[in-house]
N, C-alpha and C. Protein backbone atom coordinates (compact mmCIF):
# COMPACT_ATOMS: atom_id res chain seq x y z
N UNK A 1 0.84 -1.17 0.00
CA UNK A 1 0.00 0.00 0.00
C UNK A 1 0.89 1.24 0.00
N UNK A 2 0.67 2.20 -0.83
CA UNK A 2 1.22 3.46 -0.87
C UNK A 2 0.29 4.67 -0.57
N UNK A 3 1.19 5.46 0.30
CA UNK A 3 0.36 6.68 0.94
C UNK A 3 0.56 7.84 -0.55
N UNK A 4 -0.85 8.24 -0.99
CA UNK A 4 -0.75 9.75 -1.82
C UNK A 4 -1.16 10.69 -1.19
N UNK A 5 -0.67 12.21 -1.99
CA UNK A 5 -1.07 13.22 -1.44
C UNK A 5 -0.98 13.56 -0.27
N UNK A 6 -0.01 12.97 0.87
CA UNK A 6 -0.28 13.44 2.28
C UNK A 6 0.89 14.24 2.14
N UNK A 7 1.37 14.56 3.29
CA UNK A 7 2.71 15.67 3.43
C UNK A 7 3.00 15.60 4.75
N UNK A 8 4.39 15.61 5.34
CA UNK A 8 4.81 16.08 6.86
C UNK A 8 5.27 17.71 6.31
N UNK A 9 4.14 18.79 6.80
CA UNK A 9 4.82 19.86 6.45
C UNK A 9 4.70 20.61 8.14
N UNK A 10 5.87 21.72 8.29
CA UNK A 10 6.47 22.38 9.40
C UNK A 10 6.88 23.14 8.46
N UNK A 11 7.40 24.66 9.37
CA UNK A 11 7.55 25.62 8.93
C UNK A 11 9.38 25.18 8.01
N UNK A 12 10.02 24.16 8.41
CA UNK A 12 11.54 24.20 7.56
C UNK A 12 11.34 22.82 7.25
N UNK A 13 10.18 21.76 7.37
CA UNK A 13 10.10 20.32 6.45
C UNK A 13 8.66 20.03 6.01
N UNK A 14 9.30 19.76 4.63
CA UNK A 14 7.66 19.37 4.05
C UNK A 14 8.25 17.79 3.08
N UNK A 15 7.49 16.62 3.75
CA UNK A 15 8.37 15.41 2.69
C UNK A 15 6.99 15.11 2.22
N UNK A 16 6.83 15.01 0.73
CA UNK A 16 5.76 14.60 0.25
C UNK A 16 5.21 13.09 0.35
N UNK A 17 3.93 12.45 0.48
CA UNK A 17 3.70 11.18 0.47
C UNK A 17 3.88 10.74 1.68
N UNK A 18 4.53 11.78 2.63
CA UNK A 18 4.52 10.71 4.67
C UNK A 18 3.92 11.77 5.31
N UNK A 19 3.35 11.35 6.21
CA UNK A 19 2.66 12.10 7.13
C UNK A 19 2.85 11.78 8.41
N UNK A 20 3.72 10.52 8.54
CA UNK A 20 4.10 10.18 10.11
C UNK A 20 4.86 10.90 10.89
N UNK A 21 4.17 11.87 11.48
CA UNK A 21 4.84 12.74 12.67
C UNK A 21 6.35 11.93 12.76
N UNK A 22 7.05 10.66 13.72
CA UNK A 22 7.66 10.57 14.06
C UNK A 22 8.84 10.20 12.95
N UNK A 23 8.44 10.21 11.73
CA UNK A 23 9.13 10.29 10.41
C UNK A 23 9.68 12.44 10.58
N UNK A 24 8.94 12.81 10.71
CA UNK A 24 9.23 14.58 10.85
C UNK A 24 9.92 14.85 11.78
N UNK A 25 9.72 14.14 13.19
CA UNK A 25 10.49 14.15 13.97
C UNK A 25 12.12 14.10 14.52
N UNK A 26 12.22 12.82 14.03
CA UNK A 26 13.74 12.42 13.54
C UNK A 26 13.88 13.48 12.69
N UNK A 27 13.79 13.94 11.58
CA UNK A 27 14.52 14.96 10.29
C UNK A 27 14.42 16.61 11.60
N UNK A 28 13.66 16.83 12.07
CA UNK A 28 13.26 17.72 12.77
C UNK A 28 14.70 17.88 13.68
N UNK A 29 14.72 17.25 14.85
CA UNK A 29 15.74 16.72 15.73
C UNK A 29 17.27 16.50 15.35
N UNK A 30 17.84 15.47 14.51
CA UNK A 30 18.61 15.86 13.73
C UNK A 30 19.35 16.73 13.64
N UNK A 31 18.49 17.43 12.35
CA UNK A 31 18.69 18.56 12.19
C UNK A 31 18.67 19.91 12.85
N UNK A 32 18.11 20.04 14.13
CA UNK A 32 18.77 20.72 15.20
C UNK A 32 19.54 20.14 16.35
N UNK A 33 20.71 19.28 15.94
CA UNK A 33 21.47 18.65 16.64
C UNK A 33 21.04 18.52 18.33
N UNK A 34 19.91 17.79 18.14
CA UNK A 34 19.46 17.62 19.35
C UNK A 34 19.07 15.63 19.16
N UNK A 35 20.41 15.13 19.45
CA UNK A 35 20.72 13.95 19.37
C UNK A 35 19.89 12.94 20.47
N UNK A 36 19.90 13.74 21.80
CA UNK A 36 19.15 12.21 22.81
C UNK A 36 17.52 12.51 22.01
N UNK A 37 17.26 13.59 21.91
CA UNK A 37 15.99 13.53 21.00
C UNK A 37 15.85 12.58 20.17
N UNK A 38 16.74 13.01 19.00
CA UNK A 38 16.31 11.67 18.22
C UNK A 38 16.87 10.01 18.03
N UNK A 39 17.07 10.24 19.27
CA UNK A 39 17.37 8.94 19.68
C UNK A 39 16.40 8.26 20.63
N UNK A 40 16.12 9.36 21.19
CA UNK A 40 14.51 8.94 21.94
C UNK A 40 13.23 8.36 21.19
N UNK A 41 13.40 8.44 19.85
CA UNK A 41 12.37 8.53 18.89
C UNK A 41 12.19 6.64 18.39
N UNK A 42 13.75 6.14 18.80
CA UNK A 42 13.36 4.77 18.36
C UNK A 42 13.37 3.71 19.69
N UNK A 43 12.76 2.44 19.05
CA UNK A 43 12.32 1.66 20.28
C UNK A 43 13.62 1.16 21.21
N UNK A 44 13.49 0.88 22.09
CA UNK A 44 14.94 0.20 23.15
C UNK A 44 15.30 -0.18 22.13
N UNK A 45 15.31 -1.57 21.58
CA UNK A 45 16.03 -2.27 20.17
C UNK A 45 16.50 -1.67 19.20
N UNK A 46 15.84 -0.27 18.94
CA UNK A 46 15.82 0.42 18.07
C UNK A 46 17.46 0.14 17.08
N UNK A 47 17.88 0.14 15.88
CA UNK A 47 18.53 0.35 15.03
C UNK A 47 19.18 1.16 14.22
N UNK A 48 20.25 1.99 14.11
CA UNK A 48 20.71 2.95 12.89
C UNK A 48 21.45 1.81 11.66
N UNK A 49 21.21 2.21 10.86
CA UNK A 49 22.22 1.16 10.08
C UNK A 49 22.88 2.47 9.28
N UNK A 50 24.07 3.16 8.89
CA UNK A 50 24.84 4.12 8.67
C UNK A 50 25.79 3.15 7.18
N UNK A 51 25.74 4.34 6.65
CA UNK A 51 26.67 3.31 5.04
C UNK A 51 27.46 3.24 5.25
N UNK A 52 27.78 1.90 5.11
CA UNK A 52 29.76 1.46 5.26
C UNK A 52 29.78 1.46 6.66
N UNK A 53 28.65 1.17 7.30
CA UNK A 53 29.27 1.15 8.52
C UNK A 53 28.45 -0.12 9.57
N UNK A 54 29.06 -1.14 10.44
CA UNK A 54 27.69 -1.97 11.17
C UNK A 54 26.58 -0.98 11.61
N UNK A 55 25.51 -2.56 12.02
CA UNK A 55 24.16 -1.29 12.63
C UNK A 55 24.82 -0.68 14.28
N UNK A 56 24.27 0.51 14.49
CA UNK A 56 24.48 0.81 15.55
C UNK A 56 23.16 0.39 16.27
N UNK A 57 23.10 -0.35 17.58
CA UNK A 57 22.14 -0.78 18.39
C UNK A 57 21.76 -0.06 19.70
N UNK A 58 20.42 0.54 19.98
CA UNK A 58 20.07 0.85 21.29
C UNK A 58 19.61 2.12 21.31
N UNK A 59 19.49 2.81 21.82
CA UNK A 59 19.02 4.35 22.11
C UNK A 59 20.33 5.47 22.25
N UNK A 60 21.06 4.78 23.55
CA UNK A 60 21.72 5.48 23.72
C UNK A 60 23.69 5.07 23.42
N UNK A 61 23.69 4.06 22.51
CA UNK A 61 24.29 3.96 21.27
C UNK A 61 24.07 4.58 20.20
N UNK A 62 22.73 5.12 19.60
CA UNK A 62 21.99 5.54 18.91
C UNK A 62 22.49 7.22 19.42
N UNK A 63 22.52 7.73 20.30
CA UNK A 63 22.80 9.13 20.61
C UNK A 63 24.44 9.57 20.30
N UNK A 64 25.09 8.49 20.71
CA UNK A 64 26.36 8.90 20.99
C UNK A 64 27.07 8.72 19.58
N UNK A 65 26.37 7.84 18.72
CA UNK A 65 27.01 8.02 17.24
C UNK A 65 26.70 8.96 16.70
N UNK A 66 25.51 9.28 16.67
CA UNK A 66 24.63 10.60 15.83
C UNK A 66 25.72 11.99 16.48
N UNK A 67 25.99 12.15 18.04
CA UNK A 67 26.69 12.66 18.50
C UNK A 67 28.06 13.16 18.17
N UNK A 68 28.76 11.74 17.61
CA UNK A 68 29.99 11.97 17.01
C UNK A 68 30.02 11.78 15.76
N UNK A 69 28.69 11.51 14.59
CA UNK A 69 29.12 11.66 13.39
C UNK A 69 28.46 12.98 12.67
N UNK A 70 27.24 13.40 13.37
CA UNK A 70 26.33 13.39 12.47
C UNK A 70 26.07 15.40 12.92
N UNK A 71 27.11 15.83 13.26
CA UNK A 71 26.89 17.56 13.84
C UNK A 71 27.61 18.24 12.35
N UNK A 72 26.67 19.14 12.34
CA UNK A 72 26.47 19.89 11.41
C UNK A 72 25.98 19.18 9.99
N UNK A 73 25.43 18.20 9.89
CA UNK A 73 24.81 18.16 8.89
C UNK A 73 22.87 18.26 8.77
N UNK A 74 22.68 18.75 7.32
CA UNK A 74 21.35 19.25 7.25
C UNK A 74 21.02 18.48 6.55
N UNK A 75 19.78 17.56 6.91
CA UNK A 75 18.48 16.71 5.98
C UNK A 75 17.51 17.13 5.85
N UNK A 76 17.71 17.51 4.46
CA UNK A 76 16.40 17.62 3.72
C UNK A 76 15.89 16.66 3.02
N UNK A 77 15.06 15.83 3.62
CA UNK A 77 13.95 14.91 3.15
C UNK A 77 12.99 15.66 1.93
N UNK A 78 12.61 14.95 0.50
CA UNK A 78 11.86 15.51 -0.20
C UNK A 78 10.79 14.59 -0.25
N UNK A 79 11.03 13.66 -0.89
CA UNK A 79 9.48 12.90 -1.41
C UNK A 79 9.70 11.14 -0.81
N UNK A 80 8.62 10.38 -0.24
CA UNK A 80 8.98 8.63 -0.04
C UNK A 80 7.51 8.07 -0.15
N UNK A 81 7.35 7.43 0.44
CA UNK A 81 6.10 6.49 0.20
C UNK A 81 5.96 5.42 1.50
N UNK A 82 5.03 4.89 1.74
CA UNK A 82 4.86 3.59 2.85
C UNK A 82 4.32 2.77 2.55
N UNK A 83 4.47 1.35 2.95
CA UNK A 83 3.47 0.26 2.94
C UNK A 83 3.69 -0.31 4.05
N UNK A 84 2.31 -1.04 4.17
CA UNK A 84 2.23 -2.12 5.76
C UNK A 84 2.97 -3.19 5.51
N UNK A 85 3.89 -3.72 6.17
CA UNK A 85 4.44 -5.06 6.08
C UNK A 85 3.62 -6.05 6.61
N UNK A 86 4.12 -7.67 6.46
CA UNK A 86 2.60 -8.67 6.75
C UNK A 86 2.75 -8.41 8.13
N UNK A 87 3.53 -7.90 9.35
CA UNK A 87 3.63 -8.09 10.69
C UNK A 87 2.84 -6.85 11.44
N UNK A 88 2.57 -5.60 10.39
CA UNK A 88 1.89 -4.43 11.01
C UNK A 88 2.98 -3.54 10.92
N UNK A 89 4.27 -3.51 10.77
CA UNK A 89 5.05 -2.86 10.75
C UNK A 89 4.78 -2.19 9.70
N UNK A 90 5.25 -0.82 9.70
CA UNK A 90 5.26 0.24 8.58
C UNK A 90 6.51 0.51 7.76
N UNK A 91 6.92 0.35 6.99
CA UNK A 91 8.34 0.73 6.11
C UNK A 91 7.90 1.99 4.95
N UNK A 92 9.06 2.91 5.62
CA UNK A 92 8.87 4.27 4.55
C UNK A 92 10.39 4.43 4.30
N UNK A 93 9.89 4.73 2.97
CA UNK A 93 10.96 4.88 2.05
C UNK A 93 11.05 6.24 1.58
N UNK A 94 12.19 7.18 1.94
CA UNK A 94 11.96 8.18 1.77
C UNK A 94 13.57 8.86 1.15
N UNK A 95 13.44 9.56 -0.02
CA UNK A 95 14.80 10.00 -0.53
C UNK A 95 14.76 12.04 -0.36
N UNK A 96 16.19 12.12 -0.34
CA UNK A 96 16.70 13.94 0.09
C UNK A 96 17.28 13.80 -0.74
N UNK A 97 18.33 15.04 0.22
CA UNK A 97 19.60 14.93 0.24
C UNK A 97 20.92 15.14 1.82
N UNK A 98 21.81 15.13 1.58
CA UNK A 98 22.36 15.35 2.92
C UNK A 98 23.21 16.47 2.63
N UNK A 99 23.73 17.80 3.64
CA UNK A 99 24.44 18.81 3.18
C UNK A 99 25.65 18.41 4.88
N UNK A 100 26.68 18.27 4.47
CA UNK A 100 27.43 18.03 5.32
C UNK A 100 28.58 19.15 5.10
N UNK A 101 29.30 19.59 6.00
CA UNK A 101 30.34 20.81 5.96
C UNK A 101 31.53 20.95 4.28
N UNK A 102 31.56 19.88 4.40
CA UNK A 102 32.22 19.68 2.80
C UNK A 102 31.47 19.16 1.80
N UNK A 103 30.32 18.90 1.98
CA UNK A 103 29.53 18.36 0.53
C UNK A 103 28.00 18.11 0.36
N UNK A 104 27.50 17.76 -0.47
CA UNK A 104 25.70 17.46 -0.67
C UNK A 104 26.20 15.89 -1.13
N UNK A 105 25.43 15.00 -1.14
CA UNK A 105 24.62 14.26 -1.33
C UNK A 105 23.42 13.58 -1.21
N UNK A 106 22.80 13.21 -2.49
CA UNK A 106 21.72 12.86 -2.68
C UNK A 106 21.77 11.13 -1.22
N UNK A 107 20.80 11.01 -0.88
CA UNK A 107 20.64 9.78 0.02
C UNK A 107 19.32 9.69 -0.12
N UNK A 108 19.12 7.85 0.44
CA UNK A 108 18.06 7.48 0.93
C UNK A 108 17.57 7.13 2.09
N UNK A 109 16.60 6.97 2.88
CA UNK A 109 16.08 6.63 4.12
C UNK A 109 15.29 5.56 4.17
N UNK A 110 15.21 4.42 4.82
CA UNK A 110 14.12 3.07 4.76
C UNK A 110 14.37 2.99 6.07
N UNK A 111 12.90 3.77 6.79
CA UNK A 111 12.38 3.58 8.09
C UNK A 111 11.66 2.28 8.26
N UNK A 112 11.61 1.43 9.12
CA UNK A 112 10.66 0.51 9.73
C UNK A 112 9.80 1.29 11.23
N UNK A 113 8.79 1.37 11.15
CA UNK A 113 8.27 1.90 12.40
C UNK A 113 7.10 0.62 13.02
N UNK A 114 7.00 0.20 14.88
CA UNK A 114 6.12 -0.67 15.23
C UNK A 114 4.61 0.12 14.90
N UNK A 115 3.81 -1.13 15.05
CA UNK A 115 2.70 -0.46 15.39
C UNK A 115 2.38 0.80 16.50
N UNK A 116 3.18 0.97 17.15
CA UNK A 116 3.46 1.98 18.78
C UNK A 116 3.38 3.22 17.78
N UNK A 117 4.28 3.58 16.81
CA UNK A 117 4.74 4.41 15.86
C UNK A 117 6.35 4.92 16.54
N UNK A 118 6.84 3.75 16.97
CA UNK A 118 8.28 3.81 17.51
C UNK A 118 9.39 3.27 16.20
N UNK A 119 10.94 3.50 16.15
CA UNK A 119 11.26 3.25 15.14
C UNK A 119 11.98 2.40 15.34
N UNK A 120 11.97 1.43 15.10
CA UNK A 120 12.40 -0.09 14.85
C UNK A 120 13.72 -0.05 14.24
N UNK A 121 14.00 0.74 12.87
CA UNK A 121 15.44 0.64 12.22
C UNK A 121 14.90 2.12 11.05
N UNK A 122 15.94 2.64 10.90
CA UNK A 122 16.63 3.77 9.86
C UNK A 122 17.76 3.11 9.31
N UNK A 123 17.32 3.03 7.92
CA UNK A 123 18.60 2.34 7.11
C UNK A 123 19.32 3.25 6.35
N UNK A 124 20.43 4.26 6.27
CA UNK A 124 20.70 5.19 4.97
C UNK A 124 21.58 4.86 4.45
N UNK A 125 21.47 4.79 2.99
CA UNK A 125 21.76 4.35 1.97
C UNK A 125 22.14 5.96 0.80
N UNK A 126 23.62 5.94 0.68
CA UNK A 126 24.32 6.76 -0.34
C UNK A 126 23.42 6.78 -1.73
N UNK A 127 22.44 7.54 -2.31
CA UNK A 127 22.69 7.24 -3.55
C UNK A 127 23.47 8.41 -4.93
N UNK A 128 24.59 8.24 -4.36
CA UNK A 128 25.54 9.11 -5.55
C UNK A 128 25.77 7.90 -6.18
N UNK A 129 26.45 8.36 -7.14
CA UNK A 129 26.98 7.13 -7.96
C UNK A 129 28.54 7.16 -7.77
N UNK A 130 29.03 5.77 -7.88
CA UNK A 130 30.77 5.58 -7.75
C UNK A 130 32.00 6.55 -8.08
N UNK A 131 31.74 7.43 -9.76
CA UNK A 131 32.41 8.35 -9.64
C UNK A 131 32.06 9.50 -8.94
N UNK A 132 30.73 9.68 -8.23
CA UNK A 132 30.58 10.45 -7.66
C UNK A 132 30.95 11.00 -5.76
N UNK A 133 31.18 9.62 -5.42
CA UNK A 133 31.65 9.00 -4.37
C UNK A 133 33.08 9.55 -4.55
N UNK A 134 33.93 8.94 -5.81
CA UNK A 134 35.25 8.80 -5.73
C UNK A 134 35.78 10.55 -5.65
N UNK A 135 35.16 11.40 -5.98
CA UNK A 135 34.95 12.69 -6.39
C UNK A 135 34.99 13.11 -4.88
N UNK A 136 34.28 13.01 -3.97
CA UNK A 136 34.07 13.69 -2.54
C UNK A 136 35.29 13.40 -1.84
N UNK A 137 35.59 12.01 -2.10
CA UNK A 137 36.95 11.34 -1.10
C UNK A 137 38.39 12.46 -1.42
N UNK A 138 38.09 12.18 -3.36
CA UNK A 138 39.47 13.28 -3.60
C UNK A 138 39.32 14.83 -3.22
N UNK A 139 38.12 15.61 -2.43
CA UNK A 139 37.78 16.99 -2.10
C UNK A 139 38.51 16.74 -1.13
C-alpha cells in the first residue's frame, strides 16, 4: 500500500507522500542537533544502520554516534512512500539529500516503524553514484 497526497509539512520540512509525525520528527531533531531527541524517537532495540558502517544498536548507542558523526549536517527529506508489512510494521521509504560541511549528497532513508509508531530501524543508503563518491573522497 502506498500513501498519496499526504505531506509532513512544518515551517523548515515538508516530505511529500509521509505524514508520520515521528518520520518529521527524527529529520526535525537531527537537524537541530538535538541527538538524545532523536534517539529517543526509536524503540529500546531500536537500530541505525549508517553506510559502510555496522548497525548501531540501542538508544543510547543511537545518541552517541549521531553525537559523534552526524553535527552539522542538514536533511532535507523531499518525497517517499509507505506500505504495511505482513507483521503491522510500517516501512517508509523516503529520498533527500544530505548537506554536510564539505559536501551534498543525494541519500536514501528506509524507516521501519512498530505499530506503537516507535522506530524499529533507519537504514541510509548513499545514492551518488561511484564516480561520484570517488569525487568527494578526492575533495
Amino acid at each position: 500500500m502506498t500513501t498519496k497526497d499526504t505531506m509532513i509539512s512544518t515551517p523548515e520540512l515538508a516530505i511529500q507522500g509521509v505524514s508520520q509525525p515521528q518520520i518529521g520528527r527524527y529529520f526535525e531533531r537531527l537537524n537541530a542537533g538535538d541527538f538524545q531527541g532523536t534517539s529517543a524517537l526509536f524503540a529500546p532495540e531500536g537500530q541505525l544502520h549508517p553506510p559502510f558502517e555496522e548497525p548501531v544498536v540501542g538508544t543510547e548507542a543511537i545518541a552517541a554516534y549521531l553525537e559523534a558523526e552526524a553535527r552539522g549536517m542538514k536533511l532535507s527529506p523531499v518525497k517517499g512512500s509507505m506500505k504495511t508489512l505482513e507483521n503491522g510494521d510500517r516501512e517508509f521509504s523516503i529520498r533527500g539529500s544530505v548537506q554536510t560541511p564539505l559536501f551534498i549528497v543525494n541519500v536514501g532513508w528506509l524507516f521501519v516503524l512498530n505499530p506503537e509508531g516507535e522506530i524499529l530501524s533507519v537504514t541510509v543508503k548513499l545514492l551518488a553514484s561511484l564516480e561520484e563518491l570517488v569525487n568527494l573522497r578526492r575533495s
